[in-house]
Protein backbone atom coordinates (compact mmCIF):
# COMPACT_ATOMS: atom_id res chain seq x y z
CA UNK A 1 197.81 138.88 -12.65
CA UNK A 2 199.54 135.55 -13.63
CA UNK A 3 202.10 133.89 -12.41
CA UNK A 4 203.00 131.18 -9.49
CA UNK A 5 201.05 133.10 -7.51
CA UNK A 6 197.55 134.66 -8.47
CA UNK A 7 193.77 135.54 -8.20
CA UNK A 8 190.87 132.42 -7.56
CA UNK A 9 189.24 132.48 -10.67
CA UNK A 10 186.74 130.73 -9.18
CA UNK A 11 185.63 130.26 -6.14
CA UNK A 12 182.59 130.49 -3.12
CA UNK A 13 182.84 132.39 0.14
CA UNK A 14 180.58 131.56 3.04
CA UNK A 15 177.21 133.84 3.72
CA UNK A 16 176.04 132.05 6.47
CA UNK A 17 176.77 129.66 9.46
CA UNK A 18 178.63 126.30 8.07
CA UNK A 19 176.45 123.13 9.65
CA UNK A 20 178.74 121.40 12.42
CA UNK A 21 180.67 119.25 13.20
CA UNK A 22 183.68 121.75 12.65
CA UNK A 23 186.20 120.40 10.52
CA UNK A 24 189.29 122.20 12.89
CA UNK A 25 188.39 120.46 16.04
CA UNK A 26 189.67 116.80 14.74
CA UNK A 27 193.08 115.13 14.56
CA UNK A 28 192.91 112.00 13.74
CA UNK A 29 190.33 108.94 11.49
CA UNK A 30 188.83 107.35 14.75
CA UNK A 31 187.71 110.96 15.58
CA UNK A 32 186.28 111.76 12.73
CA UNK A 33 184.55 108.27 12.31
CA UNK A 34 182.92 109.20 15.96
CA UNK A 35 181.50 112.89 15.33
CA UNK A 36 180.24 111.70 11.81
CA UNK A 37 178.35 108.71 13.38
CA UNK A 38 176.88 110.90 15.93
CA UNK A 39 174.55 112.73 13.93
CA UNK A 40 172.87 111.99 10.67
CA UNK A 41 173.18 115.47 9.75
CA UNK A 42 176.60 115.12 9.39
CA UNK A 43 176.74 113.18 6.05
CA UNK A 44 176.26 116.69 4.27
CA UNK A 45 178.56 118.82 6.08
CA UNK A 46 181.97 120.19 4.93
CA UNK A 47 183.66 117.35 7.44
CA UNK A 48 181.90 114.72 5.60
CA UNK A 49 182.72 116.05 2.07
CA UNK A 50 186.81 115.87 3.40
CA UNK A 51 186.36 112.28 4.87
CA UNK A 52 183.67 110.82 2.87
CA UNK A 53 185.41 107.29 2.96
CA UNK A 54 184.60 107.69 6.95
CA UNK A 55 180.92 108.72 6.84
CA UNK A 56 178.45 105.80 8.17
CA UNK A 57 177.15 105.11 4.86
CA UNK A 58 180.79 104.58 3.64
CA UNK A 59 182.06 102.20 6.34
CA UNK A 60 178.71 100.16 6.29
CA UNK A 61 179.48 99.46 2.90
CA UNK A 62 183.11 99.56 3.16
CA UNK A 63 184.02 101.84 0.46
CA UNK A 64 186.99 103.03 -0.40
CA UNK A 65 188.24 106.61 -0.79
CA UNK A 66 188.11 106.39 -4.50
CA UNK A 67 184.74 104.59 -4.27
CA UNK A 68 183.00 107.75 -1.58
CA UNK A 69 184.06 110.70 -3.87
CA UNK A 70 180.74 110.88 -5.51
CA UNK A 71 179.51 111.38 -2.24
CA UNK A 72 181.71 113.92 -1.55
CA UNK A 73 180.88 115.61 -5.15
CA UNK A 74 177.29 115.79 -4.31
CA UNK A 75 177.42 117.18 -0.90
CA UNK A 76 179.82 119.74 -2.02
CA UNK A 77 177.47 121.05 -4.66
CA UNK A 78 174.99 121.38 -2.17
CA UNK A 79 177.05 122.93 0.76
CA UNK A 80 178.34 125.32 -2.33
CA UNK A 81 174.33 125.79 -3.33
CA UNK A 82 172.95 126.70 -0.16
CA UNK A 83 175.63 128.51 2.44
CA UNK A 84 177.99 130.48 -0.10
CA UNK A 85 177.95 133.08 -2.58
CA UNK A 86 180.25 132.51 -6.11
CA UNK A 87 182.86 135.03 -6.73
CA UNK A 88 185.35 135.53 -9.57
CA UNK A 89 188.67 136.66 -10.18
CA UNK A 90 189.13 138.11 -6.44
CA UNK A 91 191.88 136.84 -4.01
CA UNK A 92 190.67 137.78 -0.25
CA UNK A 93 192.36 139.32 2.83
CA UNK A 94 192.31 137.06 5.54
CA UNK A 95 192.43 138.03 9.56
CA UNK A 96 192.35 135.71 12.37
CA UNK A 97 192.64 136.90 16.22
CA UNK A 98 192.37 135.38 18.95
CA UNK A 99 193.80 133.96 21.99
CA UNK A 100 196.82 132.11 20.29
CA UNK A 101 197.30 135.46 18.12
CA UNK A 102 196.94 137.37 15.41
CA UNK A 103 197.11 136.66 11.82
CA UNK A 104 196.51 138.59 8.72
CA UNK A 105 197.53 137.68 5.40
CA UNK A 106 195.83 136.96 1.79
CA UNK A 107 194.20 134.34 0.69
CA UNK A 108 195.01 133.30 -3.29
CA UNK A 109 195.89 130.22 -5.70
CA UNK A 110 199.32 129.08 -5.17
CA UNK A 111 201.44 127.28 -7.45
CA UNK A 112 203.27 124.29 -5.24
CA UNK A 113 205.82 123.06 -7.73
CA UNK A 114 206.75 126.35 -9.68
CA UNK A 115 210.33 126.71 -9.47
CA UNK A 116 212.55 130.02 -9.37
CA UNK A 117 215.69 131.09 -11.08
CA UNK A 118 217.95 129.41 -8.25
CA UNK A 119 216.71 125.86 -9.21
CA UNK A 120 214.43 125.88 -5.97
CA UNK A 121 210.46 125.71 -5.55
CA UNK A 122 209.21 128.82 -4.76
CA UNK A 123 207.25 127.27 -1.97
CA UNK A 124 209.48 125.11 0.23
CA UNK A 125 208.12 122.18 3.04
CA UNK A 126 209.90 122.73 5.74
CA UNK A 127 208.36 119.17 7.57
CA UNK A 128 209.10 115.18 6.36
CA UNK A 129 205.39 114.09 5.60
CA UNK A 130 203.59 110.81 6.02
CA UNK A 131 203.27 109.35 2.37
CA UNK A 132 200.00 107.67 2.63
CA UNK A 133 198.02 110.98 3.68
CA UNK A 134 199.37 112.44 0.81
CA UNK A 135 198.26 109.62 -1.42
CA UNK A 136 194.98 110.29 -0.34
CA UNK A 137 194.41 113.94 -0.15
CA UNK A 138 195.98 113.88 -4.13
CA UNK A 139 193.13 111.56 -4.73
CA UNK A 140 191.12 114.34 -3.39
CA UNK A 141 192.07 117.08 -5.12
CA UNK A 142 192.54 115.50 -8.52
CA UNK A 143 188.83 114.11 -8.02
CA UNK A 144 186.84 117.35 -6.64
CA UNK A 145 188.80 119.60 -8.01
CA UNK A 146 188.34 122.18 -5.36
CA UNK A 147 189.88 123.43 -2.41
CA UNK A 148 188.11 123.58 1.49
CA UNK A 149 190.98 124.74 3.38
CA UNK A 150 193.89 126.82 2.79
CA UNK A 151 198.07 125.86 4.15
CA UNK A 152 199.51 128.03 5.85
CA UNK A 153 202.81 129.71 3.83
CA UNK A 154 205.38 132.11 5.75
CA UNK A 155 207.88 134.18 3.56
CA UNK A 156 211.10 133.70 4.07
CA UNK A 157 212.11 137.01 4.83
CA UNK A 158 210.11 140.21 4.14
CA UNK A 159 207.17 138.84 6.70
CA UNK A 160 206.63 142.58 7.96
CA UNK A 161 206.49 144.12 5.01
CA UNK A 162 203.67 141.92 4.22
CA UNK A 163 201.81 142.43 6.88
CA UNK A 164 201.78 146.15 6.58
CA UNK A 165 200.65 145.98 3.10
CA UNK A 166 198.06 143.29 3.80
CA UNK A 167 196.40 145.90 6.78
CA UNK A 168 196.92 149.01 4.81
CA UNK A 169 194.64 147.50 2.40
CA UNK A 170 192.15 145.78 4.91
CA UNK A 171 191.54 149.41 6.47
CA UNK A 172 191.04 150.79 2.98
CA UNK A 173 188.45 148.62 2.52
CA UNK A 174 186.02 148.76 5.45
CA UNK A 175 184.23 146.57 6.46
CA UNK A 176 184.78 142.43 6.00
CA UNK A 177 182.50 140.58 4.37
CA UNK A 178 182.22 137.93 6.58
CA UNK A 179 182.80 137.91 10.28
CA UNK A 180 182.68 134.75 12.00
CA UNK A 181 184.11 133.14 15.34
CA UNK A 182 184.99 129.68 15.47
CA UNK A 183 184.66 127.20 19.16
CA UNK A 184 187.59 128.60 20.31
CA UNK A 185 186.53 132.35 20.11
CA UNK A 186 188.86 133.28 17.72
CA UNK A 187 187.47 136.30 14.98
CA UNK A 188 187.70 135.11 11.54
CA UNK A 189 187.62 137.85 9.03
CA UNK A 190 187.64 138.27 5.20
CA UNK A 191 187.97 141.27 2.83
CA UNK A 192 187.36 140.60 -1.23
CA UNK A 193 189.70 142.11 -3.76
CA UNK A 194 188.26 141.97 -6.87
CA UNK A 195 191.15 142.72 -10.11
CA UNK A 196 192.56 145.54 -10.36
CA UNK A 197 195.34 147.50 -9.18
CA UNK A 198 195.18 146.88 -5.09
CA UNK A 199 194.49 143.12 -6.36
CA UNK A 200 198.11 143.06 -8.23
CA UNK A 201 199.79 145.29 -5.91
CA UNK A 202 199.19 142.22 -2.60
CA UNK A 203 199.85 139.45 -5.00
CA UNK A 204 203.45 141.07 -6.25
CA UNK A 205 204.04 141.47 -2.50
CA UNK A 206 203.02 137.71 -1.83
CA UNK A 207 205.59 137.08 -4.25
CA UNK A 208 208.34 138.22 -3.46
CA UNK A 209 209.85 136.13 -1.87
CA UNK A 210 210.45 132.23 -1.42
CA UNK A 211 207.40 130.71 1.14
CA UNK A 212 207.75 128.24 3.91
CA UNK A 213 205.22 126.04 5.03
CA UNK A 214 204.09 126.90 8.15
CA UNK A 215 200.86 124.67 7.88
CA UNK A 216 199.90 122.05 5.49
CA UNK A 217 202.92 120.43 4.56
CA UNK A 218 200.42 117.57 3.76
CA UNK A 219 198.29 119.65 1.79
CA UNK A 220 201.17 121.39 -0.03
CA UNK A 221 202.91 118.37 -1.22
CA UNK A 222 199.52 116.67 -2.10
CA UNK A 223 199.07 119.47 -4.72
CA UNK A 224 202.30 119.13 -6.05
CA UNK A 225 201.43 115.90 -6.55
CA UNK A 226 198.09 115.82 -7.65
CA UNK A 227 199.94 118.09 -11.14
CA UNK A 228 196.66 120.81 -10.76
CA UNK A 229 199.44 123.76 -10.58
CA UNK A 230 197.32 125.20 -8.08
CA UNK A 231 196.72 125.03 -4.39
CA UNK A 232 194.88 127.48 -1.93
CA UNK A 233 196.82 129.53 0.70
CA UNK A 234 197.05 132.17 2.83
CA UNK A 235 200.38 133.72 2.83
CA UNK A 236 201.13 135.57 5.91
CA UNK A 237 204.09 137.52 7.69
CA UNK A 238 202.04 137.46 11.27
CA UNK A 239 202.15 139.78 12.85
CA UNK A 240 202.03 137.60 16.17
CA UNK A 241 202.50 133.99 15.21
CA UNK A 242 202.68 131.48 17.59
CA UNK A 243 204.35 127.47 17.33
CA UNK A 244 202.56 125.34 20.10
CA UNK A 245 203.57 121.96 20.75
CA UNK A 246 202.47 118.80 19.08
CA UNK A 247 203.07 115.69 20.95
CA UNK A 248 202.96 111.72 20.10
CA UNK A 249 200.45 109.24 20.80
CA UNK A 250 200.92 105.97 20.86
CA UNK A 251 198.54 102.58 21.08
CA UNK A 252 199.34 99.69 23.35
CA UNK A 253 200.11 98.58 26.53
CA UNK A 254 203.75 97.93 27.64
CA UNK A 255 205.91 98.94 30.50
CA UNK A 256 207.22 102.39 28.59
CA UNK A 257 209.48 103.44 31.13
CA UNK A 258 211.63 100.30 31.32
CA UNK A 259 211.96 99.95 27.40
CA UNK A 260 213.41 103.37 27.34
CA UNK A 261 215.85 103.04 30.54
CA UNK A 262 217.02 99.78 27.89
CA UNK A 263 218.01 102.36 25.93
CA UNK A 264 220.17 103.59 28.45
CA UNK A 265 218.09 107.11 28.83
CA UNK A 266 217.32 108.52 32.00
CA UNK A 267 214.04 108.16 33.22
CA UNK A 268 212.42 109.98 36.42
CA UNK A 269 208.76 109.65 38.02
CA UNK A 270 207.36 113.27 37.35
CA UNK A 271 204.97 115.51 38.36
CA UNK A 272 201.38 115.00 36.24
CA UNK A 273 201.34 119.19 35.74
CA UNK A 274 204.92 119.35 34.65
CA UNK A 275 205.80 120.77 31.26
CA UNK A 276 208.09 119.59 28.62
CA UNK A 277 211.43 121.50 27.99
CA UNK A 278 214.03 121.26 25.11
CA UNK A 279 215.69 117.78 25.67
CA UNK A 280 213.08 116.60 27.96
CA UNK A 281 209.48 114.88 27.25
CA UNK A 282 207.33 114.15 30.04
CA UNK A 283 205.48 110.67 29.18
CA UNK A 284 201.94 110.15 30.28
CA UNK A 285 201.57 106.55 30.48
CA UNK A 286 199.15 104.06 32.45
CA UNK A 287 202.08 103.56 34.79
CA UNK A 288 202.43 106.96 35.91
CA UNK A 289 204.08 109.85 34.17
CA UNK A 290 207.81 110.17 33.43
CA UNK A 291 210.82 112.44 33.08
CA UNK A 292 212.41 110.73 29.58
CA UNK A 293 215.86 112.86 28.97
CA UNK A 294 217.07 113.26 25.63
CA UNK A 295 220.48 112.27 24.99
CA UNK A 296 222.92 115.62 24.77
CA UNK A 297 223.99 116.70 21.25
CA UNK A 298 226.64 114.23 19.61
CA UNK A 299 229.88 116.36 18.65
CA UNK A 300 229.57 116.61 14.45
CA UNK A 301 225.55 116.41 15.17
CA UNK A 302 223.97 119.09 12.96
CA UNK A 303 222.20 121.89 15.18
CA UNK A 304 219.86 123.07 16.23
CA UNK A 305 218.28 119.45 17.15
CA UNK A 306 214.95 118.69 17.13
CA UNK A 307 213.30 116.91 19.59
CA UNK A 308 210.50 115.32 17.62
CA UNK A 309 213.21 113.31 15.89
CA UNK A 310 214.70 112.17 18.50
CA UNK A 311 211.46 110.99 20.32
CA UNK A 312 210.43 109.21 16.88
CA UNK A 313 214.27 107.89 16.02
CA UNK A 314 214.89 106.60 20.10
CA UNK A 315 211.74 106.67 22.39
CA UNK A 316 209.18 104.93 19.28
CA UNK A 317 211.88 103.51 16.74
CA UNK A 318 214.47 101.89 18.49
CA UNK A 319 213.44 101.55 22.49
CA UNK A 320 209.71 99.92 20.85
CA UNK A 321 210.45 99.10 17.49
CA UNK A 322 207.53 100.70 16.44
CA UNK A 323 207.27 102.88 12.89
CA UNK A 324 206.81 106.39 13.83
CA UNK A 325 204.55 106.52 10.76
CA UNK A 326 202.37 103.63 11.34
CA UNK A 327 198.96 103.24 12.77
CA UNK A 328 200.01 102.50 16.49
CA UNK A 329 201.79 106.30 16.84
CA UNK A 330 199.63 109.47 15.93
CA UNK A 331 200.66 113.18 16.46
CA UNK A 332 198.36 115.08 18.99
CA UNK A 333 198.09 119.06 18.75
CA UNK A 334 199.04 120.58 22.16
CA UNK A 335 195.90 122.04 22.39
CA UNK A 336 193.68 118.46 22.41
CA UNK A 337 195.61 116.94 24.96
CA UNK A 338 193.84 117.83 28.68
CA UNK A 339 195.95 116.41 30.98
CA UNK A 340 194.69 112.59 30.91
CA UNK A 341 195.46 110.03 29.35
CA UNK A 342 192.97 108.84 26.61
CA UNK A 343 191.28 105.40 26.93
CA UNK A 344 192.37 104.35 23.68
CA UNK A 345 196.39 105.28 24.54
CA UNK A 346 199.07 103.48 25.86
CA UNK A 347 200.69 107.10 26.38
CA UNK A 348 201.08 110.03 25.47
CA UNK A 349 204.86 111.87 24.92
CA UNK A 350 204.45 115.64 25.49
CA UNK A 351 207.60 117.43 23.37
CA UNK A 352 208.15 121.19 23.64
CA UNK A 353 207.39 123.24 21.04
CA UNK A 354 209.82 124.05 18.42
CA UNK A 355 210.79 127.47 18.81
CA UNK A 356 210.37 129.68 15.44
CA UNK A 357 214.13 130.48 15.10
CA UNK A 358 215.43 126.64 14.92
CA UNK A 359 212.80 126.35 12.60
CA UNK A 360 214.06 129.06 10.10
CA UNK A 361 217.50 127.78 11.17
CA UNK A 362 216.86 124.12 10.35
CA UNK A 363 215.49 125.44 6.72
CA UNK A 364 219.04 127.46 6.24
CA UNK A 365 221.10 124.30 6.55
CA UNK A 366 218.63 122.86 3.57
CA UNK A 367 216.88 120.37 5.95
CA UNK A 368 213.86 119.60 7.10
CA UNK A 369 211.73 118.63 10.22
CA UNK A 370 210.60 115.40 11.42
CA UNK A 371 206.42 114.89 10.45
CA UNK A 372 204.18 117.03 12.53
CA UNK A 373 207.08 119.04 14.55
CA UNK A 374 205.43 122.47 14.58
CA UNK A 375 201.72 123.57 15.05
CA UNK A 376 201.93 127.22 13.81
CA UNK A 377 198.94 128.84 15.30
CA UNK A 378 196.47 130.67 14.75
CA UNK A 379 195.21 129.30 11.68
CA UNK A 380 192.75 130.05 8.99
CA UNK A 381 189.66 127.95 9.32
CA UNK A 382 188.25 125.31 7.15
CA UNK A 383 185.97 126.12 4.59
CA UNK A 384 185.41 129.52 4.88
CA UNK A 385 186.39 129.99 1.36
CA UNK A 386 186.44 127.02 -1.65
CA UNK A 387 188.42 127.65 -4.37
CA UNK A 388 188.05 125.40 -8.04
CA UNK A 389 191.58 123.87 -8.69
């Protein structure tokens, strides 16, 4: 079947254990720069092959994205070589479960810039991105020429219908053929469809209607612009998906609690254990931890509001004149924040999640979220199937 969305026509699934480090557990350069200078080893594992600008052989000689690739190239033939099998013409059912919840969905080559009958992509960001990270994961794609991870894409409506399809088919077929957990316990299984007619019955479903990006807006708009046609996904309905927070970090030392009260916001000592709520970030800072409220809704102010920009727009833009895309501020997934600050912070802004329905909401007016707003879990894992672009 052909169309925006269709079969891998090539591509490797995993047979074995991946070497570490795991390429899920890292959010941001400095950590990956630490985990691949911690073990030789690392320089031909799927982490390095997605950051080989950041291995230790890279950085000694100060090479350059473009100038690593063949790097990358070479330890992807041999990761390919030695821990997958080759497969053709297949797309694969996908199931994740664990204790963020339950996934299941099919993996297949998406089309990111095919556009329908109304004038609109098919698949639709529904997150602002950072320009420069898609500059170099474009570079990426158009170089190797092969996807190691999948975004996440949501339809639009008809999410249940999915699902039951997607499970009807997985108990037809028995057994996975691979079963894996990752660190966080969570069961990672896949199912292989090879063509025929259960193949083109899932990818018709998958189709039929418009996708939102529930993960990888990064990824997604890379592949548009990388002009390959063709991006890996899993497209999922659920059934029990889950948006945990992601919160702001931001470098330097300065008193953060008077340059927001500046700003005329109120701002309270808190409790350490205290949790963010809609129109309220609790601040982690070397100072102690504050209560920073949100201003209230301006009359004419398009709703629902999201938080994130108003924490990038007032608490990093205006109150510290700081560029909520530059260096000094990075987002933080809920789940890698413990509870202390990190050395290397000045603080830490915890935001509360963005719940699902101003999400959908939000894409129904025809805009879109701040960078990094939602952290849709649980989520397929890295490199558990490649795909050739």
């Amino acid at each position: 079947m052909t169309g925006w969305i269709r079969a891998i026509r090539k591509g490797w699934v995993v047979d074995r254990d991946l070497p570490g480090p795991d390429v899920d557990e890292f959010a941001d350069p400095h950590q990956v720069q630490q985990a691949l200078a911690a073990d030789a080893a690392a320089a031909r594992t799927l982490l390095a092959v997605q950051h080989p600008h950041r291995t230790p052989l890279a950085t000694a000689e100060n090479l350059a994205l473009t100038d690593a690739l063949s790097y990358a190239k070479k330890t992807l033939r041999h990761l390919r070589r030695t821990y997958y099998r080759k497969h053709r013409d297949f797309i694969a059912l996908y199931r994740v479960r664990g204790h963020d919840g339950v996934a299941s969905g099919l993996l297949c080559i998406v089309d990111p810039a095919a556009f329908g009958t109304d004038g609109n992509t098919y698949v639709r960001h529904t997150e602002e991105v950072y320009q420069d990270v898609v500059a170099e994961r474009a570079e990426m794609l158009t170089r190797l020429r092969c996807a190691t991870s999948a975004a996440m894409l949501v339809p639009a409506t008809g999410g249940e219908y999915l699902t039951e399809v997607v499970e009807r088919a997985m108990a037809m077929l028995g057994d996975p053929a691979v079963a894996t957990k990752d660190p966080a316990e969570r069961l990672h299984e896949i199912w292989l469809v090879p063509s025929g007619p259960l193949q083109d019955e899932l990818l018709a479903v998958a189709a039929a209607n418009p996708l939102l990006v529930a993960d990888g807006n990064h990824r997604v708009a890379a592949a548009r612009c990388s002009g390959l046609g063709a991006m890996l996904a899993l497209v999922t309905g659920g059934p029990d998906l889950t948006i945990g927070p992601i919160h702001r970090q931001i470098h330097g030392q300065r008193d953060y609690a008077e340059a927001w009260r500046n700003l005329g916001l109120t701002v309270e000592p808190a409790d350490p254990e205290e949790e963010p709520q809609p129109g309220i970030v609790i601040a982690h800072t070397h100072d102690g931890v504050f209560r920073v409220h949100l201003p209230e809704v301006a009359p004419g102010e398009p709703q629902p509001r999201v938080d994130h920009a108003d924490v990038e727009g007032l608490l990093i833009g205006r109150a510290l004149g700081l560029d909520p895309a530059g260096s000094h501020v990075r987002p933080l997934p809920g789940p890698l924040f413990n509870g202390t600050l990190p050395p290397e912070a000045g603080a830490v802004l915890l935001i509360a999640p963005v719940p699902l329905a101003d999400m959908l909401a939000v894409h129904n007016q025809g805009r879109q979220m701040t960078r990094k707003a939602t952290y849709f879990t649980p989520k397929p894992r890295s490199g558990l199937l490649l795909a050739k672009l």
